[in-house]
Protein backbone atom coordinates (compact mmCIF):
# COMPACT_ATOMS: atom_id res chain seq x y z
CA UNK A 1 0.00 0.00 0.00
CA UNK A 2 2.60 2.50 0.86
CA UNK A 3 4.35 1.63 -2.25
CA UNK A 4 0.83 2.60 -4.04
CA UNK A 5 0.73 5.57 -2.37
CA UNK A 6 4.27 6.76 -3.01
CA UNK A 7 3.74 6.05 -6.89
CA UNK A 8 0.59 7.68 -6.77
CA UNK A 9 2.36 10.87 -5.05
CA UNK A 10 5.17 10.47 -8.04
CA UNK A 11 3.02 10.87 -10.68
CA UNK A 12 1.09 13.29 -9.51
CA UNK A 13 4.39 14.95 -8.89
CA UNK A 14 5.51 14.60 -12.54
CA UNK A 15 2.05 16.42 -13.73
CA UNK A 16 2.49 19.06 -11.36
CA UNK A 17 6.12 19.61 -13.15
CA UNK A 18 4.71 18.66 -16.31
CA UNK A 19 2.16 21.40 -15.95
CA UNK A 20 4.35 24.34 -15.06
CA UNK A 21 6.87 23.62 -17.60
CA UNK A 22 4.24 24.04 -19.76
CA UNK A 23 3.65 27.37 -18.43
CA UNK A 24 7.12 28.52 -18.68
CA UNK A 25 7.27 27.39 -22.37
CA UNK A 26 4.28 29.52 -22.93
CA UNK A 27 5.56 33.02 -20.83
CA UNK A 28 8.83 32.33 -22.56
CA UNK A 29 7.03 32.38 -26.02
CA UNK A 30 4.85 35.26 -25.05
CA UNK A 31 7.93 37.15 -24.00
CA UNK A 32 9.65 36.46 -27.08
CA UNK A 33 6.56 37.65 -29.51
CA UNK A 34 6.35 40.74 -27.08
CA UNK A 35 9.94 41.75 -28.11
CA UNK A 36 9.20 41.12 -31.51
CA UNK A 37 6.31 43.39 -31.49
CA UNK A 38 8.42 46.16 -29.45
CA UNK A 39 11.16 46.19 -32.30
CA UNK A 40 8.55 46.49 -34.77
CA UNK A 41 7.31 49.41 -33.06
CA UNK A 42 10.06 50.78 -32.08
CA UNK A 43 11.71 49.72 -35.27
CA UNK A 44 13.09 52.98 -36.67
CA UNK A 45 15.61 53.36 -33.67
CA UNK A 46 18.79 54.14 -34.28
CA UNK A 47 20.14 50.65 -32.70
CA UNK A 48 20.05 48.49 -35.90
CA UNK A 49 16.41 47.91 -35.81
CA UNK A 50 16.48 45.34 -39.40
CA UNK A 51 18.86 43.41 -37.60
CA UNK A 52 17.92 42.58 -34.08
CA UNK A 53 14.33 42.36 -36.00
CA UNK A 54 15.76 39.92 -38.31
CA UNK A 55 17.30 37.85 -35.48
CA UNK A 56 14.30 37.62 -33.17
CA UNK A 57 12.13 36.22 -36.38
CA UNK A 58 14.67 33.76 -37.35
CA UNK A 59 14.67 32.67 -33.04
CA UNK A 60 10.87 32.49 -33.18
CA UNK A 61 10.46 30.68 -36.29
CA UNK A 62 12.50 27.82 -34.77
CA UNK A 63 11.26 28.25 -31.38
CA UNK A 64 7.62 28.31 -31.74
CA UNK A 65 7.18 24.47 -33.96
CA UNK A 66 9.83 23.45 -31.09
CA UNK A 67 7.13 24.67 -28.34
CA UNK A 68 3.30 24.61 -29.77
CA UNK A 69 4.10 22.28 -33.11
CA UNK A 70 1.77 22.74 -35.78
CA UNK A 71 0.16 26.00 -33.98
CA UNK A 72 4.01 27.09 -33.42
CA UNK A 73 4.42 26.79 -37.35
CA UNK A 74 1.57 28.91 -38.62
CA UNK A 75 3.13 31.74 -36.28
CA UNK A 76 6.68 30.82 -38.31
CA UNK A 77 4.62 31.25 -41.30
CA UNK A 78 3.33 34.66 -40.19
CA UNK A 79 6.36 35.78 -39.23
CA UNK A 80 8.14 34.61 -41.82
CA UNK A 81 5.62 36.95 -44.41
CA UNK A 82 6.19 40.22 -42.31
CA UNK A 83 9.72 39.52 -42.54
CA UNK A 84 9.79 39.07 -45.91
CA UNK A 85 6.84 41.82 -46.53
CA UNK A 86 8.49 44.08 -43.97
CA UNK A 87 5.52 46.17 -43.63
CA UNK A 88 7.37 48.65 -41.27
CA UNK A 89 10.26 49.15 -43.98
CA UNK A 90 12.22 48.14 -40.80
CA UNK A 91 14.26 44.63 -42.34
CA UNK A 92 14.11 44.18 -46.11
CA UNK A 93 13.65 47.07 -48.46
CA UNK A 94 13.30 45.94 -52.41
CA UNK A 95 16.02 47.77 -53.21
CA UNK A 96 18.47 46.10 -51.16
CA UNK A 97 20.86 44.35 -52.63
CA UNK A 98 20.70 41.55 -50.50
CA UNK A 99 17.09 40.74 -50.50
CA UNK A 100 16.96 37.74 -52.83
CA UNK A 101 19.67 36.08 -50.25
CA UNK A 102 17.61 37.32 -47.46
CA UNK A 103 15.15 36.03 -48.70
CA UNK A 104 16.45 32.36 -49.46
CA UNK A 105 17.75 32.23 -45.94
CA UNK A 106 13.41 33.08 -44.86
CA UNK A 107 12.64 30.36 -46.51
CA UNK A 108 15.36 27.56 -45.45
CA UNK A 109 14.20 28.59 -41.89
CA UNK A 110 10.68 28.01 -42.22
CA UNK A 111 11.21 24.85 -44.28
CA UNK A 112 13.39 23.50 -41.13
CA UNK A 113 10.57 24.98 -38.64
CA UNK A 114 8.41 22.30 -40.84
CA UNK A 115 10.54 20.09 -40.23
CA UNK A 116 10.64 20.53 -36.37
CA UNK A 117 6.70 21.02 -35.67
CA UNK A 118 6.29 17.41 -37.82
CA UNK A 119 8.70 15.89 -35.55
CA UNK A 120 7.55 17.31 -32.25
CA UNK A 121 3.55 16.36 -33.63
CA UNK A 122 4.28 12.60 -34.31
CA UNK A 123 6.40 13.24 -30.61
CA UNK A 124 3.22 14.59 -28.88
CA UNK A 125 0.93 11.68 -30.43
CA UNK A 126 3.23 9.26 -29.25
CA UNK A 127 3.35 9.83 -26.01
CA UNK A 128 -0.27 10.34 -25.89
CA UNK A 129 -0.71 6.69 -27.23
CA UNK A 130 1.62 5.20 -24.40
CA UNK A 131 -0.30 7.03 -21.50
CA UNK A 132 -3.48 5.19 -23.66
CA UNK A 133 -1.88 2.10 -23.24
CA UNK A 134 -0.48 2.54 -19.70
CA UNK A 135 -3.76 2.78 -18.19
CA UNK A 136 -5.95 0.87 -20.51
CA UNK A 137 -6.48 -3.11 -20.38
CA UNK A 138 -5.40 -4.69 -23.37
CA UNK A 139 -8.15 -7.19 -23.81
CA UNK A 140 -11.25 -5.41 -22.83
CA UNK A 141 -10.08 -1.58 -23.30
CA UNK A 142 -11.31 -0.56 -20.36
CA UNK A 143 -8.88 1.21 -17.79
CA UNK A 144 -6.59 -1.14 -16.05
CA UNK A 145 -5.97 -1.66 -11.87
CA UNK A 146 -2.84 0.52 -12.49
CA UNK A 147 -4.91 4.01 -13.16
CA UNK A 148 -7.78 2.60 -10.37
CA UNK A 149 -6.18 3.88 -7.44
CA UNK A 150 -4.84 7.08 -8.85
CA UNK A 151 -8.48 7.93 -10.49
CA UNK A 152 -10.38 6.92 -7.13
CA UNK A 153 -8.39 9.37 -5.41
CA UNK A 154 -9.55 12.28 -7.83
CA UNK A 155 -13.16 11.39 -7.77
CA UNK A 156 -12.82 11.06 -3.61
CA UNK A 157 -11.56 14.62 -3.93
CA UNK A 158 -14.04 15.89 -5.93
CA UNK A 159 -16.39 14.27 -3.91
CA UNK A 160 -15.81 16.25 -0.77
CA UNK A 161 -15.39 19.60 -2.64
CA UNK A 162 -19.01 19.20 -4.01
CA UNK A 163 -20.38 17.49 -1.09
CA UNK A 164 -21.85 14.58 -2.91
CA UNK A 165 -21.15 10.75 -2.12
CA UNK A 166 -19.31 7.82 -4.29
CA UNK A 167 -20.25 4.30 -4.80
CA UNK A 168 -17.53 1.89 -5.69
CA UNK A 169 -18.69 -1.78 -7.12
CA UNK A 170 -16.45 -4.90 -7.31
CA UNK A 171 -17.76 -7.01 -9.96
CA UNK A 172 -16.98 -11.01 -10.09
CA UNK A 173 -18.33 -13.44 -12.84
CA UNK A 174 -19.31 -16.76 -11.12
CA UNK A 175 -17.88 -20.00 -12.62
CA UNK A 176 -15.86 -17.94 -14.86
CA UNK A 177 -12.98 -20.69 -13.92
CA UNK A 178 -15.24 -23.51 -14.64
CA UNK A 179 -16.34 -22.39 -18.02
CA UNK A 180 -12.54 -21.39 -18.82
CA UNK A 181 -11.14 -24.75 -18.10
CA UNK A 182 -14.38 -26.08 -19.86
CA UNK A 183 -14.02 -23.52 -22.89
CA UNK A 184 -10.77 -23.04 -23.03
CA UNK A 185 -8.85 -19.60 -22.94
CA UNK A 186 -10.12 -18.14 -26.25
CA UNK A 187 -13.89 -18.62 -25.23
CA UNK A 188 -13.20 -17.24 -21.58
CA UNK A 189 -11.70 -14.15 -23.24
CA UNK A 190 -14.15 -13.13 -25.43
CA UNK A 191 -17.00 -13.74 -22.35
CA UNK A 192 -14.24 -11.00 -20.30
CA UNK A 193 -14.74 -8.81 -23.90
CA UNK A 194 -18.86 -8.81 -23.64
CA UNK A 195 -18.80 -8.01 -20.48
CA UNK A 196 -16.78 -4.66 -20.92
CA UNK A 197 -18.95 -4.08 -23.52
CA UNK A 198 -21.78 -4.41 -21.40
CA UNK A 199 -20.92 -2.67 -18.68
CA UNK A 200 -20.22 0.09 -20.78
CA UNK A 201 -23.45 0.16 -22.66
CA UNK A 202 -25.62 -0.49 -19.30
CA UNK A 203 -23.86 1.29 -16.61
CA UNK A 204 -24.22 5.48 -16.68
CA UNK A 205 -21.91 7.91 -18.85
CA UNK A 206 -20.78 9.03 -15.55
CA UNK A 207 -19.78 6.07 -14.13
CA UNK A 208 -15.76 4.68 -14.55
CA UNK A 209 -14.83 1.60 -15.49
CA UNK A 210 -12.04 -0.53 -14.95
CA UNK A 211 -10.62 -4.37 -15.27
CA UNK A 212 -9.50 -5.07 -11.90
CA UNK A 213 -7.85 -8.46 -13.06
CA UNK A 214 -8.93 -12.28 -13.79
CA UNK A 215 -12.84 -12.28 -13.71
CA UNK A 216 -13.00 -8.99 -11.57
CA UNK A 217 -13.87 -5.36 -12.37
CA UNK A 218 -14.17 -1.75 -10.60
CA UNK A 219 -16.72 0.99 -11.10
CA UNK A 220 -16.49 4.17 -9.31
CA UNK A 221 -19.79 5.78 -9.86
CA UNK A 222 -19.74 9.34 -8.91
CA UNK A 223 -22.86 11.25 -7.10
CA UNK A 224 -25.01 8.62 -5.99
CA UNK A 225 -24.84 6.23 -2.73
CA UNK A 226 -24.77 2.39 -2.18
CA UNK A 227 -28.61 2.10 -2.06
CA UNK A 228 -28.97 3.99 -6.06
CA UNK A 229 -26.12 2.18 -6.90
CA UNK A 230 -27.81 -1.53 -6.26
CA UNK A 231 -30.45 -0.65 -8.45
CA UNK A 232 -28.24 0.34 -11.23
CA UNK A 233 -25.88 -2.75 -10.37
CA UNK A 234 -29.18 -5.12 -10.58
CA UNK A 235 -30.01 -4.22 -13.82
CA UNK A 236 -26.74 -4.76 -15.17
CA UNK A 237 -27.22 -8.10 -13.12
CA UNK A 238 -30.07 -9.22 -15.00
CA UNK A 239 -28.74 -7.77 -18.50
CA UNK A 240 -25.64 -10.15 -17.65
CA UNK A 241 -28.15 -13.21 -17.10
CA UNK A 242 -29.95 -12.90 -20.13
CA UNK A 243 -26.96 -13.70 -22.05
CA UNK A 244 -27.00 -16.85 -20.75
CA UNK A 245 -23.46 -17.87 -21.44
CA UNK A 246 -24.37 -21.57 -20.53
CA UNK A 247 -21.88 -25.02 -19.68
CA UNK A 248 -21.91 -27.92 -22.33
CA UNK A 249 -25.14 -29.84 -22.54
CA UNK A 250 -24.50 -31.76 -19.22
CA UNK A 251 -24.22 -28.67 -17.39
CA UNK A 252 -26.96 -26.85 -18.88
CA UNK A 253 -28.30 -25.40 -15.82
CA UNK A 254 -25.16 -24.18 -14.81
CA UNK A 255 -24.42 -20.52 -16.47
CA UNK A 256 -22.39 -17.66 -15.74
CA UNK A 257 -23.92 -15.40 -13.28
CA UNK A 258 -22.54 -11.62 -11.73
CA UNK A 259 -21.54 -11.10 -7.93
CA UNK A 260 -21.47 -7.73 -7.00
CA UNK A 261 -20.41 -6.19 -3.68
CA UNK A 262 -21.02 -2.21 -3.01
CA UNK A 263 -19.72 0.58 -0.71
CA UNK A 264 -20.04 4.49 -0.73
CA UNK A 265 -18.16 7.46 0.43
CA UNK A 266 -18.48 8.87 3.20
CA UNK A 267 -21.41 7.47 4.71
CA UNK A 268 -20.07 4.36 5.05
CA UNK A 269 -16.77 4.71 4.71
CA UNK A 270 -13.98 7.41 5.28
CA UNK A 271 -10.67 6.53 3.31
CA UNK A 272 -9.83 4.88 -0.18
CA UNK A 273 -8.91 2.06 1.97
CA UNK A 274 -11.72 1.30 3.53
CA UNK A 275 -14.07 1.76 1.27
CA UNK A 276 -12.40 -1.03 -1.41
CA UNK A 277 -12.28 -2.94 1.74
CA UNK A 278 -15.87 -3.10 2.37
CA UNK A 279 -16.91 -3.30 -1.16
CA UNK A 280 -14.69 -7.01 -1.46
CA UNK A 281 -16.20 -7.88 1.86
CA UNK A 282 -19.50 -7.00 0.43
CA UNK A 283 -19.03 -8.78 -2.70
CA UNK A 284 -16.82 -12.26 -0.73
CA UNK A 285 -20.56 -12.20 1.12
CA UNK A 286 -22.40 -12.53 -1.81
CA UNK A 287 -20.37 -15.43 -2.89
CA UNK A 288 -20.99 -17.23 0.38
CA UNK A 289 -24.61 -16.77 -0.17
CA UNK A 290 -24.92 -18.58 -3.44
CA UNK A 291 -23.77 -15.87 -5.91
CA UNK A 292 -25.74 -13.93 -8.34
CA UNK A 293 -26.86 -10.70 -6.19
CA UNK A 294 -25.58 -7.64 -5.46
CA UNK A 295 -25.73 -6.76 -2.32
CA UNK A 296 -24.28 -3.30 -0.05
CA UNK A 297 -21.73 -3.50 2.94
CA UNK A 298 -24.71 -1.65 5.02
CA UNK A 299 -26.73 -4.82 4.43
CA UNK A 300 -23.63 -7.25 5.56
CA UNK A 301 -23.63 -6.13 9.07
């Protein structure tokens, strides 16, 4: 647990820095454009105006893919046309003798500021994909145990600010063993793939969903309390039995069936830990009492 909690603290650590880099990049950029726009002003100074004008729009066309990608590139391309334009008269005149290489060297900087924002885009998508696939389940696409604690945490938070509870269910498919030794592994994975996709379908657009391992699975539904949350937990009971994923013909009154135990925050419980505590109890006391219920820790006791 303490190892949980340290990894959670970590990454929410790495956000946090994530975040404020961010930032920086941004005042940094905004800084940069500001000078830009002071030259241009301030352009027909005395102080060699064309060429600390010239310098700051070769910087920012470079700078900006490197910092915003594609969005960094149309300002590249805007700055590149007022350099080039020079509506101020302050950098390139048309009757300077140097305009044509001028205005080569323009466009060999933008064409490597295309090169850059491609670069940092396919970078960006990337890294979007692995945080997809570091908290996503690989067989049912639904968020893994990995994200469950970290994402309980923020809804338990939000919980408290707005002053509404949390239910959290522990889902278990009875026999699921049985019918994958029966089945084989194939068979059992594609009953583990329905069932995501029910959940998803039945359960509300609110609610969070995630493969807690094996036969098991985790919803945190946000704003409601253990009682609402049984009757939204029996009707994806029932939806469950009417698929009727049945045993071989000498078995046939044997099918798979749901198990669900339920908690809520804070009313019955007042930490992360306790609350998945008493949901598991809630659900290990269905199991003792024949399976295929849902039942609430208030009821246990």
């Amino acid at each position: 647990m303490i190892r949980e909690i340290n990894k959670i603290s970590r990454d929410l650590e790495a956000l946090l820095k994530e975040r404020m880099s961010n930032n920086r990049k941004l005042a940094a950029s905004c800084i940069i454009i500001g000078i830009l726009i002071g030259v241009f002003v301030f352009g027909h100074l005395k102080v060699m105006p064309g060429t600390i004008a010239g310098s700051i729009i070769l910087i920012i066309t470079l700078i900006a893919p490197l910092l915003f990608g594609y969005i960094g590139l149309f300002v590249a391309f805007v700055c590149s046309v007022l350099a080039v334009a020079d509506p101020l008269n302050i950098w390139i005149r048309h009757d300077n003798p140097f305009f044509l290489r001028e205005l080569i060297l323009t466009a060999t900087n933008f064409f490597a500021s295309t090169i850059i924002a491609v670069v940092v885009e396919h970078n960006w998508k990337t890294q979007q994909l692995l945080k997809k696939l570091s908290i996503t389940d690989g067989l049912t696409e639904l968020y893994n145990f990995r994200y469950f604690k970290q994402r309980l945490d923020q809804e338990m938070s939000r919980a408290v600010r707005s002053q509404k509870p949390l239910a959290l269910c522990i889902i278990d498919i009875d026999y699921f063993k049985q019918y994958n030794d029966s089945y084989g592994h194939y068979s059992g994975d594609e009953v583990l793939k329905k069932t995501a996709q029910l959940l998803n379908s039945t359960l509300r657009k609110s609610d969070i969903v995630f493969r807690y391992g094996g036969d098991e699975f985790l919803v945190i539904m946000p704003d409601i309390n253990a009682h609402e949350a049984s009757g939204v937990m029996e009707r994806l009971r029932k939806a469950f039995s009417n698929h009727e994923f049945r045993f071989s013909e000498a078995n046939s009154n044997e099918c798979l069936t749901l198990s669900i135990g339920i908690s809520s925050f804070p009313d019955l419980s007042c930490d992360m830990d306790e609350l998945i505590a008493q949901a598991d109890k809630a659900l290990y006391h269905v199991k003792r009492k024949g399976r295929n219920k849902v039942e609430s820790y208030e009821t246990v006791n």
